[in-house]
C-alpha atoms as a PDB file:
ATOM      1  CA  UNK A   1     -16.336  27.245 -20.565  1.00  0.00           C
ATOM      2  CA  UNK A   2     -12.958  25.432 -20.466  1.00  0.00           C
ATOM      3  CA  UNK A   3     -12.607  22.004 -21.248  1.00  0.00           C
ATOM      4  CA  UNK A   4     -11.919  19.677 -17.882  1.00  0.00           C
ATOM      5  CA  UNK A   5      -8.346  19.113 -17.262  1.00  0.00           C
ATOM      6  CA  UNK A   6      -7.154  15.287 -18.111  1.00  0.00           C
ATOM      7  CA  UNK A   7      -7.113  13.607 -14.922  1.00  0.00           C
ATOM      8  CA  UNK A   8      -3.228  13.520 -13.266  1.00  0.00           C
ATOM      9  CA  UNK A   9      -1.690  10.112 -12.510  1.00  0.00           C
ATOM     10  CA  UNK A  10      -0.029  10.031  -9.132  1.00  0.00           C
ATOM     11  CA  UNK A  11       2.405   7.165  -8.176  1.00  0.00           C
ATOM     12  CA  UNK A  12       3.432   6.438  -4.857  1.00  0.00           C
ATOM     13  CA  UNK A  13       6.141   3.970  -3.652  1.00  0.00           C
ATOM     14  CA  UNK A  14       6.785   3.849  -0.089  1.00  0.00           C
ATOM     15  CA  UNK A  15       9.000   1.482   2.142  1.00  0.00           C
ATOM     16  CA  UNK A  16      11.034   1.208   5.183  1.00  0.00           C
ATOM     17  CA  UNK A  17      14.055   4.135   4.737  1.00  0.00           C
ATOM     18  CA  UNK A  18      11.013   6.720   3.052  1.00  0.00           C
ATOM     19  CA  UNK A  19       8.445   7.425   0.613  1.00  0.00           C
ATOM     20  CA  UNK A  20       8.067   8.813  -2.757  1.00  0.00           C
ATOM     21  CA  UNK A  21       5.804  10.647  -4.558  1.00  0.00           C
ATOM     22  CA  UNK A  22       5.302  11.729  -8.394  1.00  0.00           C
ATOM     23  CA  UNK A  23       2.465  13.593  -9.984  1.00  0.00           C
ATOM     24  CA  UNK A  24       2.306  12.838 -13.933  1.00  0.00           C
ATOM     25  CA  UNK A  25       0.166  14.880 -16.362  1.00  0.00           C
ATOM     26  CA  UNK A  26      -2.224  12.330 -18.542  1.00  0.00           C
ATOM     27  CA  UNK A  27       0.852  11.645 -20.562  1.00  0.00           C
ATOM     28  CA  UNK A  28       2.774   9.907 -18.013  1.00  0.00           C
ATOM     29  CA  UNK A  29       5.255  13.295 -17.640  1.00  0.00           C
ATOM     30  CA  UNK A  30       6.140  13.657 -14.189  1.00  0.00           C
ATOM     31  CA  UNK A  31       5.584  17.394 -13.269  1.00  0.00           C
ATOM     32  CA  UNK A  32       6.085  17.336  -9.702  1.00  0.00           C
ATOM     33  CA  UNK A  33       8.111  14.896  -6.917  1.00  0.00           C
ATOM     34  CA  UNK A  34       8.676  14.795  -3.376  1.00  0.00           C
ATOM     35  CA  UNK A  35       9.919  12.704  -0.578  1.00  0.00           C
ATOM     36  CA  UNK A  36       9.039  11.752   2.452  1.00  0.00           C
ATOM     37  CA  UNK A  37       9.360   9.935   5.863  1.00  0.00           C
ATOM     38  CA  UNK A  38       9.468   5.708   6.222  1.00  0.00           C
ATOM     39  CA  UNK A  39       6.316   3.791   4.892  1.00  0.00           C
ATOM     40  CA  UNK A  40       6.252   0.208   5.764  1.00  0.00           C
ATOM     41  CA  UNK A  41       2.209  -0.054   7.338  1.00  0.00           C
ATOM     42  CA  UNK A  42       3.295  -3.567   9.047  1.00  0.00           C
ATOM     43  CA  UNK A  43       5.854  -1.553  11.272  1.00  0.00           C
ATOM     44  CA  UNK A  44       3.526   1.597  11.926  1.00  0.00           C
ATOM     45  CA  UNK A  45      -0.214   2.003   9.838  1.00  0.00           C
ATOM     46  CA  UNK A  46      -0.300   5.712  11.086  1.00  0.00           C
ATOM     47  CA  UNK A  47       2.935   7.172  10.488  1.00  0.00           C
ATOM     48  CA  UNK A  48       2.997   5.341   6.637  1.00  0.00           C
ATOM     49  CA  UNK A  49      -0.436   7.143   6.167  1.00  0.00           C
ATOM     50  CA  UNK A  50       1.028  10.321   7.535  1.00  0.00           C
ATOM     51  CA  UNK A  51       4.303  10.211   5.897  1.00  0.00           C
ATOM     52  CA  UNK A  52       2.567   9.442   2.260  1.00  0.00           C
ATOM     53  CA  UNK A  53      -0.191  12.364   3.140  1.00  0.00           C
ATOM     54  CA  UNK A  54       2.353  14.924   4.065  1.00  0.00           C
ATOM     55  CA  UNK A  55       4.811  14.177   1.125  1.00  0.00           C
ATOM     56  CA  UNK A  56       1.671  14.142  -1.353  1.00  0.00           C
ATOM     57  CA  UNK A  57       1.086  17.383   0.175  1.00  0.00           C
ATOM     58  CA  UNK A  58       4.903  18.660  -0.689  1.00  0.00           C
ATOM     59  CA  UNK A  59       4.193  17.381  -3.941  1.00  0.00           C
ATOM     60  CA  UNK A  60       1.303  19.146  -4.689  1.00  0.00           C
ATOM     61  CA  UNK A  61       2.526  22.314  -3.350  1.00  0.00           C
ATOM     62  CA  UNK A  62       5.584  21.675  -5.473  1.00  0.00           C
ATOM     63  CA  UNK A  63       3.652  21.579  -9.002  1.00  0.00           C
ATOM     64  CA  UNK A  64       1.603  24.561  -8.161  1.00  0.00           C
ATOM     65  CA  UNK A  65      -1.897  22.180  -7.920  1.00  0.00           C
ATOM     66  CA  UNK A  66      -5.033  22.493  -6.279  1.00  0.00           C
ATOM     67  CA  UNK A  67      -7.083  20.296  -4.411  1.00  0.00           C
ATOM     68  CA  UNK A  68      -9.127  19.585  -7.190  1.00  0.00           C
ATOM     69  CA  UNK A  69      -6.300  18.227  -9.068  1.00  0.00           C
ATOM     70  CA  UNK A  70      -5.656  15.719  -6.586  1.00  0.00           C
ATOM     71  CA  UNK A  71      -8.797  14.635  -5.488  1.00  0.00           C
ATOM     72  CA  UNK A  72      -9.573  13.733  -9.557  1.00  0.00           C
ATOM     73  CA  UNK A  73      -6.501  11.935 -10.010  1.00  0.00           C
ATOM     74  CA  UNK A  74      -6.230   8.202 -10.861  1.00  0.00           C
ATOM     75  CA  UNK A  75      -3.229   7.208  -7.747  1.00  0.00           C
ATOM     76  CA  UNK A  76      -1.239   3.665  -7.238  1.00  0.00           C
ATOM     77  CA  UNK A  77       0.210   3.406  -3.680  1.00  0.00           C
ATOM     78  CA  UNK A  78       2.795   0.581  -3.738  1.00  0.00           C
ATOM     79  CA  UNK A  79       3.780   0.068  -0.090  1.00  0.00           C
ATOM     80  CA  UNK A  80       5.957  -2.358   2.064  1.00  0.00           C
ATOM     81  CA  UNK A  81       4.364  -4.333   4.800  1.00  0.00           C
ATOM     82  CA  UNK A  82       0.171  -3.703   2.552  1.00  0.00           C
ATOM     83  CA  UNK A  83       0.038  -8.043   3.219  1.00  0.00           C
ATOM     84  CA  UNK A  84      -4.378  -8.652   3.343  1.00  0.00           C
ATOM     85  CA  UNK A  85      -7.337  -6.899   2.005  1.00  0.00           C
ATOM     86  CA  UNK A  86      -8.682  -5.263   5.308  1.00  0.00           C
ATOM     87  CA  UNK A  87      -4.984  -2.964   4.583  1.00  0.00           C
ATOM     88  CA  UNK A  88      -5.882  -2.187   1.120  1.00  0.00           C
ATOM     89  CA  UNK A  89      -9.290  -0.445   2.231  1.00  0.00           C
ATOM     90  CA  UNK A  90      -7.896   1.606   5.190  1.00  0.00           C
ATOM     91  CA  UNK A  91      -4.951   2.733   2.745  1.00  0.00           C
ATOM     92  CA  UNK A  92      -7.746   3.546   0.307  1.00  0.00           C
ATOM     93  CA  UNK A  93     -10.054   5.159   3.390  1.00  0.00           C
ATOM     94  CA  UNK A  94      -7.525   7.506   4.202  1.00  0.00           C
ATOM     95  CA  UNK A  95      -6.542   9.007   0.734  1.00  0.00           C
ATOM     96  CA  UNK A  96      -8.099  12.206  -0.793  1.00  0.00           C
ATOM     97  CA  UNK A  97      -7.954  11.071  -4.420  1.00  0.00           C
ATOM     98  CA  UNK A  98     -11.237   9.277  -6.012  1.00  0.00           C
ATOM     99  CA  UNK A  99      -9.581   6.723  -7.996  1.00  0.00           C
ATOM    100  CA  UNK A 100      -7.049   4.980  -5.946  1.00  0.00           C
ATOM    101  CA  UNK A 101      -5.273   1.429  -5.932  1.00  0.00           C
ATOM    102  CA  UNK A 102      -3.063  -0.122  -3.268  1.00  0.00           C
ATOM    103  CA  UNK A 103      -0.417  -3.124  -3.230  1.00  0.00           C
ATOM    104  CA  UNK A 104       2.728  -3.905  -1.561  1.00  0.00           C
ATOM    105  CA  UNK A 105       5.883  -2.399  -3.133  1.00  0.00           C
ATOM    106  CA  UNK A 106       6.586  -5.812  -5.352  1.00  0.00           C
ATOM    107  CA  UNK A 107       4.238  -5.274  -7.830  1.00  0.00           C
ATOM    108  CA  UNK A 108       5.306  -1.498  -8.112  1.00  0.00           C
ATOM    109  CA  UNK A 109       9.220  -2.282  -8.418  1.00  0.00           C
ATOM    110  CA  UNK A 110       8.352  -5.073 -10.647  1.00  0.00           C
ATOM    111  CA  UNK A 111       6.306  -3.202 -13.395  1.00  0.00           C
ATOM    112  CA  UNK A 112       8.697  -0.751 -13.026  1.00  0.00           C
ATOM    113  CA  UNK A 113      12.302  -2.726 -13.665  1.00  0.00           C
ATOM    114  CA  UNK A 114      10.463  -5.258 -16.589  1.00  0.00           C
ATOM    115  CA  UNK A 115       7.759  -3.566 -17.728  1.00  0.00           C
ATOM    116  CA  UNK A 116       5.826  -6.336 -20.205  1.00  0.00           C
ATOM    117  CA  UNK A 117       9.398  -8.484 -20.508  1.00  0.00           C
ATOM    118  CA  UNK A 118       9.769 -12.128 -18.527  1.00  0.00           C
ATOM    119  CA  UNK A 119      12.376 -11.993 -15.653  1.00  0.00           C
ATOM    120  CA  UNK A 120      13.386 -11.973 -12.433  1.00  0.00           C
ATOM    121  CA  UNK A 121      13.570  -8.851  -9.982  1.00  0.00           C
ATOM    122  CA  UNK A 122      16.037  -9.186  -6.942  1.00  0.00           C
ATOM    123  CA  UNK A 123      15.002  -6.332  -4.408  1.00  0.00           C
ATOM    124  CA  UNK A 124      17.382  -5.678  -1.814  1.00  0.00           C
ATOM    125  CA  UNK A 125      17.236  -2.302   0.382  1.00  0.00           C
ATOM    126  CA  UNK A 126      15.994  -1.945   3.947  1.00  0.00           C
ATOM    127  CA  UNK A 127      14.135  -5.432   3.306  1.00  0.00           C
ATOM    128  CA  UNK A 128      14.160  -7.351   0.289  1.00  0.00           C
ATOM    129  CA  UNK A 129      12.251  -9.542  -1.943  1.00  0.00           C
ATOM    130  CA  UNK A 130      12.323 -11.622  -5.123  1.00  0.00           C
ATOM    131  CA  UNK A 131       9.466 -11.043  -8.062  1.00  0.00           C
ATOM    132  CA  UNK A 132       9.239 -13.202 -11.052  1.00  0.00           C
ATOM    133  CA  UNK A 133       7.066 -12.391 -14.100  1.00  0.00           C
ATOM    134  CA  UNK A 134       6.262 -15.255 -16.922  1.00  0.00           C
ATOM    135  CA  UNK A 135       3.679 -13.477 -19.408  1.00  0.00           C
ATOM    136  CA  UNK A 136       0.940 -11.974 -17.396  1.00  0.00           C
ATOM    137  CA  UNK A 137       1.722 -14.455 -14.596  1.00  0.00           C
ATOM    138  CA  UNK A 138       3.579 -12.858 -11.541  1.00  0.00           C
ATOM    139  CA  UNK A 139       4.915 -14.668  -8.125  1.00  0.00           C
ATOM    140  CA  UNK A 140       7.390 -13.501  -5.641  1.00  0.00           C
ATOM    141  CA  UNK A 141       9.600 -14.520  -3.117  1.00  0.00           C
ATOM    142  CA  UNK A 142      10.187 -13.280   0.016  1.00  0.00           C
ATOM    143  CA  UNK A 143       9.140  -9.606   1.515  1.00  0.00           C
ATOM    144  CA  UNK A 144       8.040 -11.333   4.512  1.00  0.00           C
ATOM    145  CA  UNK A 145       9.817  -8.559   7.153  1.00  0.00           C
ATOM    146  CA  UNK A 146      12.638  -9.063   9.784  1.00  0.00           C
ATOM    147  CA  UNK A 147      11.191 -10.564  12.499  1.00  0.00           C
ATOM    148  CA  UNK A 148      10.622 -14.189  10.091  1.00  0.00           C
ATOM    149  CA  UNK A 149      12.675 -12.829   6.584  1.00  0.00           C
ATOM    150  CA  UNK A 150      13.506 -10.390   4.539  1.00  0.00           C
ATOM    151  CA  UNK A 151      17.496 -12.109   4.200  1.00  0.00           C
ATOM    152  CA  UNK A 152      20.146 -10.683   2.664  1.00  0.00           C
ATOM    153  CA  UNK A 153      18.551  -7.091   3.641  1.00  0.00           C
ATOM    154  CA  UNK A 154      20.055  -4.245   4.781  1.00  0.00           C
ATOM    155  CA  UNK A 155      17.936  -5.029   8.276  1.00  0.00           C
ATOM    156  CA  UNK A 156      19.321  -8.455   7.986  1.00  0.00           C
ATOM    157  CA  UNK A 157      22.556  -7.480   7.480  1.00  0.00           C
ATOM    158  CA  UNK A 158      23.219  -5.130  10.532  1.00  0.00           C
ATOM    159  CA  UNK A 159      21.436  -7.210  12.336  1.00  0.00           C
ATOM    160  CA  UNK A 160      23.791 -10.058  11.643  1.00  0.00           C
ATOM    161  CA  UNK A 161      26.862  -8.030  12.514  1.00  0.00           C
ATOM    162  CA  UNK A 162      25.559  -7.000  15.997  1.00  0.00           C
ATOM    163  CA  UNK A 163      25.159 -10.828  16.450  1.00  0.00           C
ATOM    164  CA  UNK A 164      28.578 -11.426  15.426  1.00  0.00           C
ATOM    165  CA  UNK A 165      30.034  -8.706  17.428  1.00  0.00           C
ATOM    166  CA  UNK A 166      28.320 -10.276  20.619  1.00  0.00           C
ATOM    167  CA  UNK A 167      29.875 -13.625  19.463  1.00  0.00           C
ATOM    168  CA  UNK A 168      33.149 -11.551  18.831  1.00  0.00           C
ATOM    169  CA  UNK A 169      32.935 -10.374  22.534  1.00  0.00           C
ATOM    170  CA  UNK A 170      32.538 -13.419  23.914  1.00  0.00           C
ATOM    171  CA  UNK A 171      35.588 -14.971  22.206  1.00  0.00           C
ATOM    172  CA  UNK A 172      33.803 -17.431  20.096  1.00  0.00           C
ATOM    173  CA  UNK A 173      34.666 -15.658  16.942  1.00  0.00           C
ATOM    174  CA  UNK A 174      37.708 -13.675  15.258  1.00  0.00           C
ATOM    175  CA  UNK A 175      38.084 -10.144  15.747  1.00  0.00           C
ATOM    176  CA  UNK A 176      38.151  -7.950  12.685  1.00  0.00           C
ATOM    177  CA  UNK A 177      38.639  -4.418  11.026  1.00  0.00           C
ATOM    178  CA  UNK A 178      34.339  -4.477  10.833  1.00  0.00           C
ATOM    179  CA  UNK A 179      33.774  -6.089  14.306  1.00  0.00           C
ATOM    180  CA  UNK A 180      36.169  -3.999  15.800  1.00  0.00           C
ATOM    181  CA  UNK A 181      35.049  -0.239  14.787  1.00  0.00           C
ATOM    182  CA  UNK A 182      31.240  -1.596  15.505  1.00  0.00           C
ATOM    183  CA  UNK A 183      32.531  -2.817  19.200  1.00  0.00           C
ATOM    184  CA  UNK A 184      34.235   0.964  19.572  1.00  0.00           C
ATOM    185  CA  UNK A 185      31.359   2.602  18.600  1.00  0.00           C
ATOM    186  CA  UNK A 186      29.404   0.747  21.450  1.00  0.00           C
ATOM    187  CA  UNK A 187      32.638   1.375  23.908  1.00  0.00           C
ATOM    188  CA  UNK A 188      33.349  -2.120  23.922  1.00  0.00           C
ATOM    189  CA  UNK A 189      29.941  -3.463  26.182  1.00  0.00           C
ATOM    190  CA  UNK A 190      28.200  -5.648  24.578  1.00  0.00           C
ATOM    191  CA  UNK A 191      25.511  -4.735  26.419  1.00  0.00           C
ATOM    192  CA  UNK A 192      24.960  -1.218  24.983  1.00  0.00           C
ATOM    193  CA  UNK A 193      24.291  -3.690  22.133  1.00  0.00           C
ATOM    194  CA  UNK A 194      21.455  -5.438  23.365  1.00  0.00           C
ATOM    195  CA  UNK A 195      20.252  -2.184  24.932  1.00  0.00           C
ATOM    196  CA  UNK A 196      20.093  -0.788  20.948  1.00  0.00           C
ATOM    197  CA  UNK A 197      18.429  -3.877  19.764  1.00  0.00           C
ATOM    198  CA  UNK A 198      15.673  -3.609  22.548  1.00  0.00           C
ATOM    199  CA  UNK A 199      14.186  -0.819  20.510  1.00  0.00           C
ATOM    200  CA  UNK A 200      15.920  -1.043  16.910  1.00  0.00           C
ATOM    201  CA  UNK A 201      13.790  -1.290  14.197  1.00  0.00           C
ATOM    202  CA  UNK A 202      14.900  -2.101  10.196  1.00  0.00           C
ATOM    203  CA  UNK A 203      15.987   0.937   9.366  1.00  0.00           C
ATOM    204  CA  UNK A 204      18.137   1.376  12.574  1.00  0.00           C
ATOM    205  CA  UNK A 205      19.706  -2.004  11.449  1.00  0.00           C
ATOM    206  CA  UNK A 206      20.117  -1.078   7.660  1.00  0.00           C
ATOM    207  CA  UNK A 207      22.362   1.845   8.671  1.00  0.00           C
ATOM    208  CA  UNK A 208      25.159  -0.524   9.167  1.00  0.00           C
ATOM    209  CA  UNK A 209      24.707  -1.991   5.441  1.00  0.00           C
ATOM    210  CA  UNK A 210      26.760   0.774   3.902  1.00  0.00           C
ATOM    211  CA  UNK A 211      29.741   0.256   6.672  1.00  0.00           C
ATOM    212  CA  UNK A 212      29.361  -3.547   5.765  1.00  0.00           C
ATOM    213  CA  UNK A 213      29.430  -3.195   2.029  1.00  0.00           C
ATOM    214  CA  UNK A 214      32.017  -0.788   2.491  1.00  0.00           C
ATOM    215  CA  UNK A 215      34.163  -3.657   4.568  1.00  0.00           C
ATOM    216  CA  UNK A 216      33.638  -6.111   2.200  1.00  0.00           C
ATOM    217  CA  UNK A 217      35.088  -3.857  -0.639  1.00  0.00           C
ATOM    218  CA  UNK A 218      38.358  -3.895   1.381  1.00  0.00           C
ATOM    219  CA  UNK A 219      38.235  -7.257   1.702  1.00  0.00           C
ATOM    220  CA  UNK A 220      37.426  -7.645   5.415  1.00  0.00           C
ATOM    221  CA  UNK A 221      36.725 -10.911   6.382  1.00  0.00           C
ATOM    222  CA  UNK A 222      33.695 -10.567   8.173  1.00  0.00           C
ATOM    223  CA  UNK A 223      32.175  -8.296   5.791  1.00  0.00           C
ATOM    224  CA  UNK A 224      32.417 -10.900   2.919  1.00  0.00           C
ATOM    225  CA  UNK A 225      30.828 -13.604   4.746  1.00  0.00           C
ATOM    226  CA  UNK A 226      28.053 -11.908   5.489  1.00  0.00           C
ATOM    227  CA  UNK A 227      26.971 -10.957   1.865  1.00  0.00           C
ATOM    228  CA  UNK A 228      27.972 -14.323   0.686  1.00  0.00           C
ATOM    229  CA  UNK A 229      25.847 -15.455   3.232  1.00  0.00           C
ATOM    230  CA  UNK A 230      23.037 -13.327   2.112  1.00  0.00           C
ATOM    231  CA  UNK A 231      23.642 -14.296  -1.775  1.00  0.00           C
ATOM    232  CA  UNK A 232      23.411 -17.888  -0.804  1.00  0.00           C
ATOM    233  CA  UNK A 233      19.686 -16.941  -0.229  1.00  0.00           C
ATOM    234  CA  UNK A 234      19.742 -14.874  -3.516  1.00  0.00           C
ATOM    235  CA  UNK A 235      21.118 -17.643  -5.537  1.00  0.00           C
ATOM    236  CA  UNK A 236      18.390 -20.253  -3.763  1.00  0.00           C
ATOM    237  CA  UNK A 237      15.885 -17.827  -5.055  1.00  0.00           C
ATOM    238  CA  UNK A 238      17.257 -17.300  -8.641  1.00  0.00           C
ATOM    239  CA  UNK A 239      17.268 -21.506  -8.922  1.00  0.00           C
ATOM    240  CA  UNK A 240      13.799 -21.357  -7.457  1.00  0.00           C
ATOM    241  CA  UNK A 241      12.875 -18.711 -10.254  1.00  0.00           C
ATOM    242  CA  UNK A 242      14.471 -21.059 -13.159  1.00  0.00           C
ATOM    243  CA  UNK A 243      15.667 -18.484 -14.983  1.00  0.00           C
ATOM    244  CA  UNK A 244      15.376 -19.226 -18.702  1.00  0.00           C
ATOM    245  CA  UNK A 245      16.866 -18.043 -21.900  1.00  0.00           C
ATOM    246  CA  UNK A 246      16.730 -14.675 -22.459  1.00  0.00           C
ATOM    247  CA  UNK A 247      15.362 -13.679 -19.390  1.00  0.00           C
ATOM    248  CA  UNK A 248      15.827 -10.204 -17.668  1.00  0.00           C
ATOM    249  CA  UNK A 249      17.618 -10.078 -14.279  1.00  0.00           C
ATOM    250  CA  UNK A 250      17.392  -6.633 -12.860  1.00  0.00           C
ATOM    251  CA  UNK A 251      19.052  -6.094  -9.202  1.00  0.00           C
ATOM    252  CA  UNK A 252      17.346  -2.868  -7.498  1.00  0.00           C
ATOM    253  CA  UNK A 253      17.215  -1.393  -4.350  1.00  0.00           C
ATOM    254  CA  UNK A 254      20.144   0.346  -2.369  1.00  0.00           C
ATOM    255  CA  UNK A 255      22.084  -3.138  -1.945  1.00  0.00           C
ATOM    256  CA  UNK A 256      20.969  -5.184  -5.099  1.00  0.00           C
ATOM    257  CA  UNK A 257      23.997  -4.210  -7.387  1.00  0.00           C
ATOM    258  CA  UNK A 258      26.158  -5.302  -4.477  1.00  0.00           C
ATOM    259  CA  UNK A 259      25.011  -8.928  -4.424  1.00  0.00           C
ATOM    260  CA  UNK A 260      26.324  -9.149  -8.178  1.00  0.00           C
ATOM    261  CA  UNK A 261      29.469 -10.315  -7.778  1.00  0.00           C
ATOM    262  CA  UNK A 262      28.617 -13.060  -5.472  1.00  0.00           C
ATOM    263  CA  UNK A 263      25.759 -14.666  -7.230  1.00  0.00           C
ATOM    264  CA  UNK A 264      26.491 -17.741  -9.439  1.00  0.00           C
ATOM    265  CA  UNK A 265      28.037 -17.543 -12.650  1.00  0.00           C
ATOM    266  CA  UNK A 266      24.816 -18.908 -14.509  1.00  0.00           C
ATOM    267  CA  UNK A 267      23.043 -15.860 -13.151  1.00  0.00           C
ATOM    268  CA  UNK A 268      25.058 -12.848 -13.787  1.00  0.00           C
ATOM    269  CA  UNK A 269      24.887 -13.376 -17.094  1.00  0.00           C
ATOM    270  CA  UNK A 270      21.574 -12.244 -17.260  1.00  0.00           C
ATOM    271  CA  UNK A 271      22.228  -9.232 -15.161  1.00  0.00           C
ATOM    272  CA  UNK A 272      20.370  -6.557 -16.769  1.00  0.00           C
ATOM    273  CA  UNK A 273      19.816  -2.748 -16.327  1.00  0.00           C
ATOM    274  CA  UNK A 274      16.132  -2.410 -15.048  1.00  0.00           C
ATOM    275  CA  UNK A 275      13.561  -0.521 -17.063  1.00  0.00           C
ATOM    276  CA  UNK A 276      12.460   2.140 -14.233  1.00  0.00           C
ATOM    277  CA  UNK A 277      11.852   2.709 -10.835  1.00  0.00           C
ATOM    278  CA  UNK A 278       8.702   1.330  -8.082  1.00  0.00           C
ATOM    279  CA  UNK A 279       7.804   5.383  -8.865  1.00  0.00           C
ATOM    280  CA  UNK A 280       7.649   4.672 -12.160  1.00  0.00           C
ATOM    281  CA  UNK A 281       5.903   1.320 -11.912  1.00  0.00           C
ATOM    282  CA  UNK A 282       3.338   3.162  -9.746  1.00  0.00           C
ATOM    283  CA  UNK A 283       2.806   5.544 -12.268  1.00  0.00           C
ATOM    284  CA  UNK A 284       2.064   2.755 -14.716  1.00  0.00           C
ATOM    285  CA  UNK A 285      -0.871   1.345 -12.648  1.00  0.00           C
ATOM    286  CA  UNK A 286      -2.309   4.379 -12.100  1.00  0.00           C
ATOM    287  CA  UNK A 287      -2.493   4.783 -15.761  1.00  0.00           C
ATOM    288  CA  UNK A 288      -3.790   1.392 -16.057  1.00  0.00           C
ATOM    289  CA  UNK A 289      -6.501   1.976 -13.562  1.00  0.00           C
ATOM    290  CA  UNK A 290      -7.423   5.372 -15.203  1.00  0.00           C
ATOM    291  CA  UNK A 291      -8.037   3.368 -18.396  1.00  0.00           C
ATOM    292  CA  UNK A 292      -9.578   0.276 -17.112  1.00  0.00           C
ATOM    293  CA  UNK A 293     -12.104   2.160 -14.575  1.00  0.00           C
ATOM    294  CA  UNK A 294     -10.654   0.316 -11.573  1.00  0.00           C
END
């Protein structure tokens, strides 16, 4: 009789642009990935669950598994918008592994950038967050969605330049290169805008992050207020986080490497390269909960 295969860790990091998925062996070597659609439960419970579910699924198929495999695996879900206990257990309700853990997407993208060192993580992508880790002591910042946070965001950002443009409109603000080609695209009637942000949601906002940052690189002037505008939060958060000597500062996400050259002086110098990925920090606490029994 063959010996039992060692139970595969699966990692799972999942936020407001799309999921991710990773299957490990017991080693921690990922042998199969896959993508999939937006996972932030706060904005929609059922379509996270689906999305994770059908891009396990891909994953699976992808490494040539079997049920079996999956069902016996040790899995960490790190998700955006997972905020009380009642979220953790229908996560949990709903998945077809035995052994499975939930929390938001800060501990994941923490664990993952730092691993054991003390630091700072600045998260910035379709939301954003700030997570600080002293020893086995870990806080955050932040992470608190659109509608009441989640500053200096993608969301936040496009959000902000549809205000501005409406402003622009109006006459109560100067035009510019930005405001201009984002009035165009809504043929000049401002209330196409408002007709947009009736049903917008984050992601629908964050697509304007890349024409912002793009802006901003060209030295538009509207683009450069608005991510100093959004670093001024950063930079609140970094004093908040007293960063100390010798200290890891790791900027991740799809906009965190932009924010670099507007934060303080006293905090890009600890600018550092982070560790791994949320996957990989999910990966990590599925390992841990394999070994621990929980």
């Amino acid at each position: 009789m063959a010996a039992p295969h060692p139970p595969f860790l699966i990692g799972i990091d999942g936020g407001g642009t799309g999921c991710r998925v990773a299957i490990a062996d017991a080693n921690g070597l990922v042998v199969a990935q896959s993508g999939g659609g937006p996972a932030n439960y706060t904005s929609d419970p059922d379509a996270t669950i689906a999305n994770v579910l059908r891009a396990l699924e891909a994953a699976r198929v992808s490494g040539k598994l079997d049920a079996q495999h999956i069902a016996t695996a040790s899995a960490h879900l790190g998700l955006a918008g997972v905020l009380q206990n009642t979220d953790l257990a229908q996560i949990i309700s709903r998945m077809p592994m035995e052994n499975v853990t939930v929390s938001d997407d800060r501990l994941t993208s923490l664990v993952g950038a730092l691993a054991a060192h003390d630091g700072v993580l600045v998260s910035v992508g379709t939301g954003s967050f700030i997570a600080i880790q002293r020893g086995a002591k870990r806080s955050y910042l932040g992470g608190w969605g659109l509608n009441v946070g989640d500053q200096a965001s993608g969301a936040w950002l496009g959000r902000r330049l549809l205000e501005l443009c409406v402003l622009v409109s109006d006459g109560l603000e100067d035009h510019s290169d930005l405001a201009h080609d984002v009035l165009v695209s809504f043929e000049a009637d401002p209330t196409r805008i408002t007709q947009f942000a009736r049903t917008a949601n984050p992601s629908d906002y964050a697509g304007y992050a890349p024409q912002i940052v793009g802006a901003a690189q060209a030295r538009d002037a509207h683009a450069m207020a608005l991510l100093q505008d959004g670093a001024s939060y950063l930079n609140a958060c970094l004093h908040r986080a007293g960063l100390g000597e010798g200290d890891m500062l790791c900027l991740m996400g799809s906009l965190g490497a932009h924010y670099a050259p507007y934060l303080d002086g006293r905090f890009q110098t600890h600018v550092a390269e982070p560790l791994g990925t949320a996957l990989d920090g999910a990966i990590s606490l599925a390992r841990h909960a394999a070994t621990s029994g929980r």
